[in-house]
Protein backbone atom coordinates (compact mmCIF):
# COMPACT_ATOMS: atom_id res chain seq x y z
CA UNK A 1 8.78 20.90 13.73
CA UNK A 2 8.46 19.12 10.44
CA UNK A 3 8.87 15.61 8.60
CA UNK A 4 12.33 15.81 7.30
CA UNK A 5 13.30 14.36 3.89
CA UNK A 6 15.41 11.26 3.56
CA UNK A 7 15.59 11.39 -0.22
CA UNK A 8 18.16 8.99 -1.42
CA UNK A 9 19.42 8.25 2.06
CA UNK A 10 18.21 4.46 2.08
CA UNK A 11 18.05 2.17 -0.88
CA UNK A 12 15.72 -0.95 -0.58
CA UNK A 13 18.05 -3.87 -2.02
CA UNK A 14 15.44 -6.56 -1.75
CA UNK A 15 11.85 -7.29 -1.77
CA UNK A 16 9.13 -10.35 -1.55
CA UNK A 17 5.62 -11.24 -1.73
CA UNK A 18 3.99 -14.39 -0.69
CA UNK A 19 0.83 -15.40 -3.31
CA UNK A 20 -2.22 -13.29 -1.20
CA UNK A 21 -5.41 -16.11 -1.11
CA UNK A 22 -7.03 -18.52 1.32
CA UNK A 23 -3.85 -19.95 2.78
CA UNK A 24 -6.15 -22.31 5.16
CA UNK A 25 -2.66 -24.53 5.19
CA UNK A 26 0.15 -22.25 6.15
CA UNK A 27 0.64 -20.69 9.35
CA UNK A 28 1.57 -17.24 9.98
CA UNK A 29 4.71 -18.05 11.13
CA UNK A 30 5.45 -20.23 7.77
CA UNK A 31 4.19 -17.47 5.90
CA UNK A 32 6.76 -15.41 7.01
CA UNK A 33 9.76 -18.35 7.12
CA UNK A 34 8.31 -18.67 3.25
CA UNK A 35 8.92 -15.14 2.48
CA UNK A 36 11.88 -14.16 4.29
CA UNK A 37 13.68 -17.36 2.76
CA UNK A 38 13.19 -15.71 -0.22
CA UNK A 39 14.26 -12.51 0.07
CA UNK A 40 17.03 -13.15 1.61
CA UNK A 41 18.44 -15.93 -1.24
CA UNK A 42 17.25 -13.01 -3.95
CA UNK A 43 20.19 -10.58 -2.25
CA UNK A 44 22.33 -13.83 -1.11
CA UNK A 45 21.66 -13.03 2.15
CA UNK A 46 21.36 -15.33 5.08
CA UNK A 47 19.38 -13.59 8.69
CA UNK A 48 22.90 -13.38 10.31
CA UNK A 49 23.21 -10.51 7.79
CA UNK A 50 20.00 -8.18 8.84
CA UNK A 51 20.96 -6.38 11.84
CA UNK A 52 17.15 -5.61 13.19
CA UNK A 53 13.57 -6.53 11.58
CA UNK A 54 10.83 -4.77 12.18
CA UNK A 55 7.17 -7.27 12.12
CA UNK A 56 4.09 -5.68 11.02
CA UNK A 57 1.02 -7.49 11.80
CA UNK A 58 -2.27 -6.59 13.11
CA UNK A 59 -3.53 -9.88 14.73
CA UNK A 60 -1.17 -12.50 13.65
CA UNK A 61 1.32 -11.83 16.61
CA UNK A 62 2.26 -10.18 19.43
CA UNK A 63 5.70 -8.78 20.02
CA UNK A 64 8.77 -9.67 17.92
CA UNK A 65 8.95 -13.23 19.17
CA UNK A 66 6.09 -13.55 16.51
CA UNK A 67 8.94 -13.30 13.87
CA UNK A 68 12.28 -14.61 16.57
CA UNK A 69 10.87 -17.58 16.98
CA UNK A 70 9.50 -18.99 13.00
CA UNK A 71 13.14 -17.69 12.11
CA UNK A 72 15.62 -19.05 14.71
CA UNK A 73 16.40 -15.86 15.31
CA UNK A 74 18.35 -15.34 18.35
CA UNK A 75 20.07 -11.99 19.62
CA UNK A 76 18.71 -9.58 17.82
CA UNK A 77 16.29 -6.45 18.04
CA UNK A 78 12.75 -7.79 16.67
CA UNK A 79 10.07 -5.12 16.94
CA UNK A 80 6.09 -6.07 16.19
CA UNK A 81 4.32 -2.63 15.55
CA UNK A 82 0.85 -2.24 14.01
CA UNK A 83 -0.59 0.72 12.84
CA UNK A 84 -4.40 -0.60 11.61
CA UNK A 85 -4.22 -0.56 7.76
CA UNK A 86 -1.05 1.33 7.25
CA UNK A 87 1.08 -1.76 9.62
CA UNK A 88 3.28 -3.33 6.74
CA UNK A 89 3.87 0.33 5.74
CA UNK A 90 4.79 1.03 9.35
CA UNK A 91 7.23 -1.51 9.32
CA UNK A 92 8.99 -0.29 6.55
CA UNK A 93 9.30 2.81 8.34
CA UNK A 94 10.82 1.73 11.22
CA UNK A 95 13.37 0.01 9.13
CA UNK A 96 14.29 2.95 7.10
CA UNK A 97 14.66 5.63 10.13
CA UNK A 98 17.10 3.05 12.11
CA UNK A 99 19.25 2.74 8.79
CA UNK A 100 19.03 6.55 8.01
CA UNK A 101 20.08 7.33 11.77
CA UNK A 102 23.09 4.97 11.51
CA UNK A 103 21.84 2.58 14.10
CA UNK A 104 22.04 0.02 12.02
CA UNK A 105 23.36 -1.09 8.53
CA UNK A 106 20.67 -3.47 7.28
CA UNK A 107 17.33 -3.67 8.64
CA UNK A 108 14.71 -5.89 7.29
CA UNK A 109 10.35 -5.16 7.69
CA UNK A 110 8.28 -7.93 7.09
CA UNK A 111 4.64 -7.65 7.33
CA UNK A 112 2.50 -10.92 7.47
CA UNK A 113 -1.33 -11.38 8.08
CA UNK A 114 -3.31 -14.47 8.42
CA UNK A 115 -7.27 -13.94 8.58
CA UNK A 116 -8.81 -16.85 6.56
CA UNK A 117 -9.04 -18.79 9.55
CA UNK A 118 -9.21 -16.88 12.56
CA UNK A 119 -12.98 -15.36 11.73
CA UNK A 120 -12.27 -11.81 10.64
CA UNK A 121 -14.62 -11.16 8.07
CA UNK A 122 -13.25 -7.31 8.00
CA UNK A 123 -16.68 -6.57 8.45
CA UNK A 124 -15.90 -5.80 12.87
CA UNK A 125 -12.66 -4.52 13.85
CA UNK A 126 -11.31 -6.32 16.80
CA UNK A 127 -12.42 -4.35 19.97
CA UNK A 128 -10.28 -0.89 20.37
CA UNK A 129 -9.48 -0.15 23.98
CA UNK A 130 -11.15 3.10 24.63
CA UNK A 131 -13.87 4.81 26.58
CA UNK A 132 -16.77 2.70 25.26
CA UNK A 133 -18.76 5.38 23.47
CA UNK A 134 -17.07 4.61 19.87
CA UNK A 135 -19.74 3.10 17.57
CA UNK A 136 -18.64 -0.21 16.09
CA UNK A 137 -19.81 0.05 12.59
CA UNK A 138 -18.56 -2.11 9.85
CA UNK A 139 -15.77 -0.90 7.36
CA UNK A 140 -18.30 -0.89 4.40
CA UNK A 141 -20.69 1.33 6.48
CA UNK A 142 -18.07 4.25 7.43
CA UNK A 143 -17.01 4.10 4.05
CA UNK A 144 -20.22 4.02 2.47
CA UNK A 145 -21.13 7.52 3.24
CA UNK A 146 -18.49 8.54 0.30
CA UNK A 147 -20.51 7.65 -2.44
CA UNK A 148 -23.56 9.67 -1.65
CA UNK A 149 -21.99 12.63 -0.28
CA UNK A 150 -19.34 13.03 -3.40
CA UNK A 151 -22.84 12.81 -5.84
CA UNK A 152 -24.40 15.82 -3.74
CA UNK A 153 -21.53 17.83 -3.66
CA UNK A 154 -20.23 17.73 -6.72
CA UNK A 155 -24.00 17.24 -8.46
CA UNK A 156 -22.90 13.96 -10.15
CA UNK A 157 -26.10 11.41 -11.04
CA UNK A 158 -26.59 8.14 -9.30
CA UNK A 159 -26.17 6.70 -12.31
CA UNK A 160 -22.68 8.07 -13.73
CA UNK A 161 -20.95 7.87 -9.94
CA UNK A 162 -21.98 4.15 -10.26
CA UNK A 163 -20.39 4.01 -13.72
CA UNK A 164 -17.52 4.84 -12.22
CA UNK A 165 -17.21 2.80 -9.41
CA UNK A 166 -17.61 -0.22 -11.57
CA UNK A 167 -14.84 0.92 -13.50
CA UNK A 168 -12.84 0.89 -10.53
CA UNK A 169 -13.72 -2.60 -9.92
CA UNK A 170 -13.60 -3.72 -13.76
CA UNK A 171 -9.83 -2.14 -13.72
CA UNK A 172 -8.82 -3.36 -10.54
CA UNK A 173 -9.73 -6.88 -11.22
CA UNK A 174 -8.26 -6.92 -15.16
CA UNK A 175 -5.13 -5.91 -13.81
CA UNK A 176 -5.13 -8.88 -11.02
CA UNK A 177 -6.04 -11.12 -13.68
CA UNK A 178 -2.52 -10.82 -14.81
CA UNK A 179 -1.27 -11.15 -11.68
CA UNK A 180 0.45 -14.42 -10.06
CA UNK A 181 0.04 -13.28 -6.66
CA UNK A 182 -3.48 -12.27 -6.20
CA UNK A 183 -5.77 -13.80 -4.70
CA UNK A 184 -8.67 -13.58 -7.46
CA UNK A 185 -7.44 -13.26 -10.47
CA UNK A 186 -10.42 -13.36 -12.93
CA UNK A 187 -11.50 -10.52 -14.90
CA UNK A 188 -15.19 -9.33 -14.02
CA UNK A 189 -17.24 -7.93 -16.64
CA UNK A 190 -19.17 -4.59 -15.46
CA UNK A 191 -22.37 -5.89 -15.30
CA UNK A 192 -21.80 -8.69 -12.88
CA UNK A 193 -19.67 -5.87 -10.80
CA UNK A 194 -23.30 -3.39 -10.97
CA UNK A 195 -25.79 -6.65 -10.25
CA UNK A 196 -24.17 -8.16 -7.41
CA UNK A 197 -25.84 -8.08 -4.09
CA UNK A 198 -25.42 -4.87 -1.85
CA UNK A 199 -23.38 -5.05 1.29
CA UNK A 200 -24.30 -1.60 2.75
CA UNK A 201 -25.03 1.43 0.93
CA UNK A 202 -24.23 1.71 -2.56
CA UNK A 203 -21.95 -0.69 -2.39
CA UNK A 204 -22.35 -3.98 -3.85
CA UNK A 205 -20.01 -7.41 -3.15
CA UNK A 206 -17.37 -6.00 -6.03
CA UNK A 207 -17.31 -2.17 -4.22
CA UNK A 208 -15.40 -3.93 -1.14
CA UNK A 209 -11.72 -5.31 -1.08
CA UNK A 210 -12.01 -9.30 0.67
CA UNK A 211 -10.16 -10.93 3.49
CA UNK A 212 -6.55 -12.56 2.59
CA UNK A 213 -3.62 -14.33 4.33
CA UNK A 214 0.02 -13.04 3.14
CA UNK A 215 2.96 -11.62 3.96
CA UNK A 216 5.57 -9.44 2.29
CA UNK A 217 9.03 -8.12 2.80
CA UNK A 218 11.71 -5.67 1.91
CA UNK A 219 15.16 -4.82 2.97
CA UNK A 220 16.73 -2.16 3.63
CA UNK A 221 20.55 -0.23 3.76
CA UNK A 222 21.93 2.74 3.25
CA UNK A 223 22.36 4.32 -0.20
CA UNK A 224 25.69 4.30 -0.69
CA UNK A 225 26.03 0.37 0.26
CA UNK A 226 22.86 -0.57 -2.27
CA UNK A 227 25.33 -1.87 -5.03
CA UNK A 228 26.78 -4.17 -2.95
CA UNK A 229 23.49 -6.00 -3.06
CA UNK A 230 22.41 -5.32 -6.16
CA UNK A 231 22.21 -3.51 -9.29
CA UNK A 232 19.01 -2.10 -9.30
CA UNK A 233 17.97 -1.00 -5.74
CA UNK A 234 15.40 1.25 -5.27
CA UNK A 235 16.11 4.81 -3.14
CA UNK A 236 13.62 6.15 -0.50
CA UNK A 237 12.43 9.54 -1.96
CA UNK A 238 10.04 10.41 0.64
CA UNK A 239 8.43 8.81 4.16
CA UNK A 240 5.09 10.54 5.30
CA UNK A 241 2.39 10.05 8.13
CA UNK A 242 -0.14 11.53 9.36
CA UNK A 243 -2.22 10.68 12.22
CA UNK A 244 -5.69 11.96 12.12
CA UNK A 245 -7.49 12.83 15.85
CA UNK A 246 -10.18 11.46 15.10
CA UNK A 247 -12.36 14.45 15.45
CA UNK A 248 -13.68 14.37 11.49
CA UNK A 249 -16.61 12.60 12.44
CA UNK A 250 -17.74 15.05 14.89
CA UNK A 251 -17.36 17.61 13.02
CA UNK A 252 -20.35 19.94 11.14
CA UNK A 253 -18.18 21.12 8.42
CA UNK A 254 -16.85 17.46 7.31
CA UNK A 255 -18.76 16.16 4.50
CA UNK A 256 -17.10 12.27 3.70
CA UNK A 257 -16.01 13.79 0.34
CA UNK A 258 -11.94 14.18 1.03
CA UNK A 259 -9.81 12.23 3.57
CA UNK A 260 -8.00 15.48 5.04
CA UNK A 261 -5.46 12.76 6.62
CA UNK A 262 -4.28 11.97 2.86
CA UNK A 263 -4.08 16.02 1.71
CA UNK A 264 -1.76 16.79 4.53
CA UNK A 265 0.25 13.52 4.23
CA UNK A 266 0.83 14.08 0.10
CA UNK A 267 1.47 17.39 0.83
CA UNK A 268 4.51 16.32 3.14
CA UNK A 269 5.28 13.58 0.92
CA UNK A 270 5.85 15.57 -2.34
CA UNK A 271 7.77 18.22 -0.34
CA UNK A 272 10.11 15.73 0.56
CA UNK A 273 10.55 13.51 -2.86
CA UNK A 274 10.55 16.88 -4.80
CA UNK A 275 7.36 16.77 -6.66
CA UNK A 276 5.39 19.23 -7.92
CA UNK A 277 3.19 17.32 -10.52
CA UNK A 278 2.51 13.80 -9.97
CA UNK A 279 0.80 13.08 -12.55
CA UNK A 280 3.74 13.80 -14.78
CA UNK A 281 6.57 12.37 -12.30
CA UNK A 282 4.92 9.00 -11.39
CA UNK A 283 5.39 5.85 -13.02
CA UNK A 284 2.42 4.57 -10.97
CA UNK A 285 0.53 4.78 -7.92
CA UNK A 286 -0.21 2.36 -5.68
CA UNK A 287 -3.19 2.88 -3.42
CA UNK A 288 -5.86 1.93 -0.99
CA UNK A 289 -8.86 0.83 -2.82
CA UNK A 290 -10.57 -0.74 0.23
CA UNK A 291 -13.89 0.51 -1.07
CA UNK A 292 -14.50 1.74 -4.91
CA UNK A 293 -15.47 5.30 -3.78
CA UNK A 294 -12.79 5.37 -1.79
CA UNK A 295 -10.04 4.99 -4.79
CA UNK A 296 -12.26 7.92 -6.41
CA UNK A 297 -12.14 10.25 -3.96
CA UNK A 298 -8.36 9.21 -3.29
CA UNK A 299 -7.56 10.47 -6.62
CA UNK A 300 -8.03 13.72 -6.06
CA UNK A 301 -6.95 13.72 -2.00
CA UNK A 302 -3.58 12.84 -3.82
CA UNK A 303 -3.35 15.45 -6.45
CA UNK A 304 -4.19 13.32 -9.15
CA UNK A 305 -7.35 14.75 -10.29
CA UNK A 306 -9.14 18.12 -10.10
CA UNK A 307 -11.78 18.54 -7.01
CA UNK A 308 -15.15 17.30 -8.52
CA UNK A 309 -13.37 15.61 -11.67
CA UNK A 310 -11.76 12.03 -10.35
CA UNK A 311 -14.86 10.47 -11.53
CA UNK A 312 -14.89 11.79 -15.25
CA UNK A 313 -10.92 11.01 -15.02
CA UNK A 314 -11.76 7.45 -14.07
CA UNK A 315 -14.47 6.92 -16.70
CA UNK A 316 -12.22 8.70 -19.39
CA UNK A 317 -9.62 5.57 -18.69
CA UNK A 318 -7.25 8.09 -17.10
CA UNK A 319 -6.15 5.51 -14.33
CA UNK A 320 -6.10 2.22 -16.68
CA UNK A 321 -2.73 0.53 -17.10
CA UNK A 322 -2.60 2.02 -20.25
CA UNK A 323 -3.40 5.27 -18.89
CA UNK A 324 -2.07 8.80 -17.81
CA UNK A 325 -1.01 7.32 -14.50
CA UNK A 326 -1.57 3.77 -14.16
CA UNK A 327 -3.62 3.21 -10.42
CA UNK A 328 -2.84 -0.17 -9.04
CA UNK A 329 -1.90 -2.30 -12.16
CA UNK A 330 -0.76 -5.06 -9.66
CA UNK A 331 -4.69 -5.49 -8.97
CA UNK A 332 -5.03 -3.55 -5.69
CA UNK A 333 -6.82 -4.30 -2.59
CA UNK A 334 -10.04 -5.73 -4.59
CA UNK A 335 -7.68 -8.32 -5.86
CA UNK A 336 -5.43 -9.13 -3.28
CA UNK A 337 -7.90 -9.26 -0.98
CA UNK A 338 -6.14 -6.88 2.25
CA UNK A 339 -4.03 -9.05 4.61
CA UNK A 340 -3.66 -5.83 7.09
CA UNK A 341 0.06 -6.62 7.72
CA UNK A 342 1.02 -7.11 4.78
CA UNK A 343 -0.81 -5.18 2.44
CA UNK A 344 1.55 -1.72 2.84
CA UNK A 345 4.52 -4.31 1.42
CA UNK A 346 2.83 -5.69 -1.34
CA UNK A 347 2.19 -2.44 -2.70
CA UNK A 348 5.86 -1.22 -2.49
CA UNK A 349 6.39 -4.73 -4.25
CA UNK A 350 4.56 -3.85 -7.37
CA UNK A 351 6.86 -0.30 -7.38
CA UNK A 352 9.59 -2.68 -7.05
CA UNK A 353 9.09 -4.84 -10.10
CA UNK A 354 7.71 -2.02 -12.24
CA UNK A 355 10.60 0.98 -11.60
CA UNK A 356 13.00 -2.78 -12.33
CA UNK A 357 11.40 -3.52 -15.29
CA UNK A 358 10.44 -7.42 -13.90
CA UNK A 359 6.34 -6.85 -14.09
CA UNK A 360 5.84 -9.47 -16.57
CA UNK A 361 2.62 -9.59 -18.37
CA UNK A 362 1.62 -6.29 -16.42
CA UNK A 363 5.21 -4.29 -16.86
CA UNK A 364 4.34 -0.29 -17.77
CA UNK A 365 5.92 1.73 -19.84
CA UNK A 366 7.53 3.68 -17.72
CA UNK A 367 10.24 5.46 -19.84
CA UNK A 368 11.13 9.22 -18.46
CA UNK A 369 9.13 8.30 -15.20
CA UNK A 370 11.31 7.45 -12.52
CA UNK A 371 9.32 7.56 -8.86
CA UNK A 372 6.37 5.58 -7.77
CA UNK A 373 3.84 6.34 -4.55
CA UNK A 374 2.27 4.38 -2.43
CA UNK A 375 -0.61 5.13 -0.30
CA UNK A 376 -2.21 3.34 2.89
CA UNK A 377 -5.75 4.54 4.71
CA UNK A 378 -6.45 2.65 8.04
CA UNK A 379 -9.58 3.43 10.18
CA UNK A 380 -12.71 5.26 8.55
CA UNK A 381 -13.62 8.98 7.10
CA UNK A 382 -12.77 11.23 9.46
CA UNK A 383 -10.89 8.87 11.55
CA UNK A 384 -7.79 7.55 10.17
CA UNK A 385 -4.07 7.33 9.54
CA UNK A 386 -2.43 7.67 5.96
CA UNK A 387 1.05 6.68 5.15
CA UNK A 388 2.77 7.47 1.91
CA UNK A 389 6.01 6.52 0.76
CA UNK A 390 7.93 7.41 -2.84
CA UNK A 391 10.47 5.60 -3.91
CA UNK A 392 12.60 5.48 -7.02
CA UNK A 393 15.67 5.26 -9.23
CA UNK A 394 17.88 7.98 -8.48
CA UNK A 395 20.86 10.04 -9.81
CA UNK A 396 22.93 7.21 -8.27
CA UNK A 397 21.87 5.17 -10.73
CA UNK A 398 23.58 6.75 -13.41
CA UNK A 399 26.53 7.93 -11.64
CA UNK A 400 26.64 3.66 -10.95
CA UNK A 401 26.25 2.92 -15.05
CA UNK A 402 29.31 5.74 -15.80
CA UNK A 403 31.35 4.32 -13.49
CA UNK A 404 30.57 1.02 -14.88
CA UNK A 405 31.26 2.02 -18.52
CA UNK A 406 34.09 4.05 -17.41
CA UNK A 407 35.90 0.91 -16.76
């Protein structure tokens, strides 16, 4: 059995992104009239043209009536799936297998989240149905384990794995600055990121991503049908999941230092989009910075950076927008704050606007660079589920501008 490749099967033709932020006066439901209205004007589109959605949400809904109902919807398939932090990203998925197995021409996945309000401080998780012996630790707890265990392994000083953490934060937040859609967007110097008060850990206020409200969207069709919605769609390169059981935790020989969940679901995911060196053949990455040690220890789960080395990569500027391979230049989780529905979306949004050239103030250079990643983590180390997806221009593209010239 194995993950099959839909490389330039499915083109996404459209995309949006609410603002992410304290929306204490917007429903869900408008969030989601807000940003499907949107999307669908941007491809001149109306709903009677998207033959299924797909609703990602985590507590902002149950079922598809969540999204039938905001939308006028009637008659069509609506499915509400969640899938912890990877939802939007599920969503997506769902989308792009009913489009790639012909059961559908257009599909649509929206994700939406609204926490501000409902008193999630993404400190508990909402109470998992299970046998009862699971300990209910906070997010920054599980995740703080990284930060020690990655300085005794690889024999890096308190002092420099700090350093580098704070640059995580210092980048992540610079980039949002520039950002229109995040919810902080205020550059933070490093020393207000390394004196801030501790949450658990070694991590400090600035170490963890916040609570949002949001929602985001993309559609979907098949490849061959993406000009007839516009002229720069994007093209799935590669789909990939993996399911951890859970077992990590329990385990003797697992020491919080790698996220074996995101090896095995890169190593699918570059099988399928063709890559054999990321750091050459991406544009950009988006990924799950929930915690600062976690985007450090992502970096070289992902291929990015040697085992031992993704700190002296991220101090050495390696990640910055103006680096090797930019890491989250729309701001990331720290600041978007992480909407759980949503938050797979918004990152495929920032591939969106980047591979098209429409990143304002933040666009990359992205000449000879044609694919882009993006990476979910939901649960904790040694308990999780990763989703990647790659997407990118493709050799359509050019066969589109011949014909174009040709005529």
């Amino acid at each position: 059995m194995a993950q099959h490749s839909l490389r330039d099967r499915v083109a996404i033709v459209a995309m949006g992104c609410t603002r992410f932020g304290e929306h204490f006066d917007v429903s869900a439901e408008q969030l989601a009239v807000d940003v499907v209205s949107d999307t669908l004007d941007s491809a001149r589109m109306t709903t009677e043209d998207i033959d299924a959605f797909w609703l990602g949400t985590y507590v902002s809904g149950i079922s598809g009536m969540a999204l039938a109902r905001p939308l006028k919807v009637q008659g069509k398939p609506i499915t509400r799936v969640e899938n912890m932090c990877a939802t939007g990203s599920e969503a997506l998925r769902s989308a792009v297998y009913a489009v790639a197995s012909g059961a559908v021409d257009v599909a649509m996945a929206v994700g939406v989240e609204k926490l501000k309000d409902t008193g999630y401080a993404g400190l508990l998780s909402p109470k998992i149905q299970d046998d009862g012996t699971r300990v209910n630790t906070s997010a920054p707890a599980n995740f703080s384990f990284l930060a020690p265990a990655y300085r005794e392994r690889y024999d890096v000083s308190s002092e420099t794995f700090r350093e580098a953490m704070t640059h995580v934060a210092w980048k992540n937040h610079a980039n949002g600055a520039l950002n229109p859609r995040a919810q902080f967007r205020k550059a933070v110097d490093k020393e207000t990121i390394e004196r801030a008060p501790v949450v658990a850990g070694d991590l400090g206020i600035f170490d963890c991503s916040g609570v949002a409200d949001g929602a985001a969207t993309a559609i979907v069709v098949r490849a061959e049908d993406a000009y007839k919605y516009t002229d720069k769609p994007l093209f799935i390169k590669a789909l990939s999941l993996v399911t951890g059981s859970g077992s990590g935790v329990a385990d003797e020989d697992y020491d919080f230092t790698t996220f074996e969940e995101v090896v095995s679901c890169a190593h699918t995911a570059y099988e399928q989009a063709g890559i054999t060196d990321p750091c050459d053949q991406l544009a950009l990455a988006e990924v799950h910075d929930c915690f600062t040690p976690t985007e450090i220890v992502l970096m070289e789960d992902l291929g990015f950076s040697r085992r031992g080395e993704a700190w002296s990569d991220v101090l050495a500027g390696k990640y910055d927008r103006d680096g090797t391979l930019p890491i989250n230049p729309d701001g990331g989780l720290k600041s978007f704050g992480h909407p759980v529905g949503a938050s797979g979306l918004r990152m495929l949004f920032e591939c969106w606007l980047q591979l098209r050239g429409e990143a304002g103030d933040r666009q990359l250079d992205t000449a000879g660079r044609t694919m882009a990643l993006t990476q979910n983590l939901g649960g904790a180390p040694g308990d999780c589920v990763c989703f990647i997806a790659i997407v990118g221009t493709s050799t359509i593209d050019r066969l589109q501008n011949d014909a174009a010239a040709s005529r």
